[in-house]
C-alpha atoms as a PDB file:
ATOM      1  CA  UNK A   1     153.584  17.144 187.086  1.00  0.00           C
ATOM      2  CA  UNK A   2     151.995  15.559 190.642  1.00  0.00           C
ATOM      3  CA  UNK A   3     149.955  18.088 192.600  1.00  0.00           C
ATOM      4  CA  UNK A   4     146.960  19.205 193.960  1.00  0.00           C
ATOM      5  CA  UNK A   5     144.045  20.474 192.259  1.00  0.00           C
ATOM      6  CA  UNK A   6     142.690  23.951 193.197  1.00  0.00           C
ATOM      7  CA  UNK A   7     139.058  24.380 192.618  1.00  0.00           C
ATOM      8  CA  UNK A   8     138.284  27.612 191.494  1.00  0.00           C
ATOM      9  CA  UNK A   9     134.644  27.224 191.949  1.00  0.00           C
ATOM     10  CA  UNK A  10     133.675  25.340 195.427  1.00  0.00           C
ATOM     11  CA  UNK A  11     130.163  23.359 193.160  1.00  0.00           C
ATOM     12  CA  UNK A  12     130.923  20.238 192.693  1.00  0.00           C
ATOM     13  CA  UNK A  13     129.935  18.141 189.926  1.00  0.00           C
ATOM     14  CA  UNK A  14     126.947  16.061 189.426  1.00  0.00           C
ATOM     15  CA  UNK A  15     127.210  12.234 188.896  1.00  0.00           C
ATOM     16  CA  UNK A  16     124.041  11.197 186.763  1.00  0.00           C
ATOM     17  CA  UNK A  17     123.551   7.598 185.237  1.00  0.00           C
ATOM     18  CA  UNK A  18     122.241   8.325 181.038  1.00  0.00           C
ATOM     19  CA  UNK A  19     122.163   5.556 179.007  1.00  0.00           C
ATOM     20  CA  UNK A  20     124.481   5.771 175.499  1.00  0.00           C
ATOM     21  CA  UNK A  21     121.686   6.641 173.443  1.00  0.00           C
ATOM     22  CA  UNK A  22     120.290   9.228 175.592  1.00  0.00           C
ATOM     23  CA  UNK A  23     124.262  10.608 175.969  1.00  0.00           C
ATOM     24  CA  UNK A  24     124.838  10.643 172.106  1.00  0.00           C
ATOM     25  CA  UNK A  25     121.167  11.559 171.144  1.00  0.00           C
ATOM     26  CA  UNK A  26     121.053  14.228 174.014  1.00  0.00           C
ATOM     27  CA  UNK A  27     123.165  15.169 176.351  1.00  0.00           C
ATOM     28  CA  UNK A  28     126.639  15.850 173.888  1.00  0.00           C
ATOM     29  CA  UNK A  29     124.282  17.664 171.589  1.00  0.00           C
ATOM     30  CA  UNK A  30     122.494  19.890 174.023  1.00  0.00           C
ATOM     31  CA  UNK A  31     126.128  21.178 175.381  1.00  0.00           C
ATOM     32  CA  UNK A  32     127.688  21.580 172.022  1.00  0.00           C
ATOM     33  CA  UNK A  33     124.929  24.117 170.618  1.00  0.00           C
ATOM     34  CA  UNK A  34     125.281  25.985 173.561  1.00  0.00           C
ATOM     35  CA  UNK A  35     128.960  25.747 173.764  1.00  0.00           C
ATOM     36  CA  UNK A  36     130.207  24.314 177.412  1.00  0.00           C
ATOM     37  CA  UNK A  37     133.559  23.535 177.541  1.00  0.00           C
ATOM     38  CA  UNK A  38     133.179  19.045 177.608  1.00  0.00           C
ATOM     39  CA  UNK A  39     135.269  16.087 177.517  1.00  0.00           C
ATOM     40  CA  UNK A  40     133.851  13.031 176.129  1.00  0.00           C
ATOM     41  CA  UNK A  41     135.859   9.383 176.058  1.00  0.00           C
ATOM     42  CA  UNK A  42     134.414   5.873 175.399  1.00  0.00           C
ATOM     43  CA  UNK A  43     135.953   3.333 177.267  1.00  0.00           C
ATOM     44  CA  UNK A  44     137.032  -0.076 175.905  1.00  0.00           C
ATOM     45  CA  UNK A  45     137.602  -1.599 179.259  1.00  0.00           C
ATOM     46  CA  UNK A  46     134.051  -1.070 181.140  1.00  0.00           C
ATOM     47  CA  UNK A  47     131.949  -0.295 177.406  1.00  0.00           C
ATOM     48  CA  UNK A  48     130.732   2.943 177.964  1.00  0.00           C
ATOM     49  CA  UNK A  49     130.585   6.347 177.590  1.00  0.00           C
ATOM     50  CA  UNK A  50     131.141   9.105 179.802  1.00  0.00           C
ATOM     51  CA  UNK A  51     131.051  13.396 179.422  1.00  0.00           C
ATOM     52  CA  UNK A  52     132.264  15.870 181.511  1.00  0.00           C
ATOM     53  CA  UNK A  53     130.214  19.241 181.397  1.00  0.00           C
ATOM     54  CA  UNK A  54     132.545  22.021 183.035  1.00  0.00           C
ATOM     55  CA  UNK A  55     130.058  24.075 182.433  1.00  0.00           C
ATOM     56  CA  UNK A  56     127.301  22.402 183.578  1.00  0.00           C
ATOM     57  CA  UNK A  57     129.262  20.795 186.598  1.00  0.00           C
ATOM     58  CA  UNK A  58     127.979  17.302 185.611  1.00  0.00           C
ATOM     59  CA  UNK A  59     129.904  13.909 184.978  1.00  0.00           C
ATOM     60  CA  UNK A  60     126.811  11.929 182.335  1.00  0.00           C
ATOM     61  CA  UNK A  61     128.051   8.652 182.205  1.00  0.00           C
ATOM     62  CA  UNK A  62     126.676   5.073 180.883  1.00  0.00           C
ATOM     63  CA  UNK A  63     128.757   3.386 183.261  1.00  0.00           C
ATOM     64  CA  UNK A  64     126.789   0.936 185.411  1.00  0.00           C
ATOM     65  CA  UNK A  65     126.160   2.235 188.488  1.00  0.00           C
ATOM     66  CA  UNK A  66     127.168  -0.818 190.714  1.00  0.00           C
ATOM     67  CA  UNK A  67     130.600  -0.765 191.587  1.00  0.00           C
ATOM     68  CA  UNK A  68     130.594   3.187 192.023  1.00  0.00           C
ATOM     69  CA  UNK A  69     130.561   4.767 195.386  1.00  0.00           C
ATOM     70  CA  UNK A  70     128.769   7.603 195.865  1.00  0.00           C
END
């Protein structure tokens, strides 16, 4: 299904630039012990990996950070 998005909460999220050791060693453990609701995918394409914190309100990526508008 196409629609829009309602934000339920009006904080948006945080774009920070981790690098995939700090992510794994880190940043995915810190939110699992304390049990935020995260997404984490590695992608193939650009070779890196990225989590989404909804609890935290913060997209932790390895991405490079040239190419990315902010």
């Amino acid at each position: 299904m196409v629609g829009k998005a309602k934000m339920t909460d009006k904080k948006e999220f945080k774009l920070e630039f981790l690098s995939e050791d700090d992510l794994r060693g880190f940043a995915i453990p810190y939110c699992q012990e304390k049990n935020h609701i995260q997404q984490v995918a590695f992608s193939t394409y650009h070779n890196c990996l990225t989590q989404i914190c909804f609890t935290c309100k913060k997209i932790r990526t390895s991405m490079k950070e040239m190419g990315i508008t902010k």
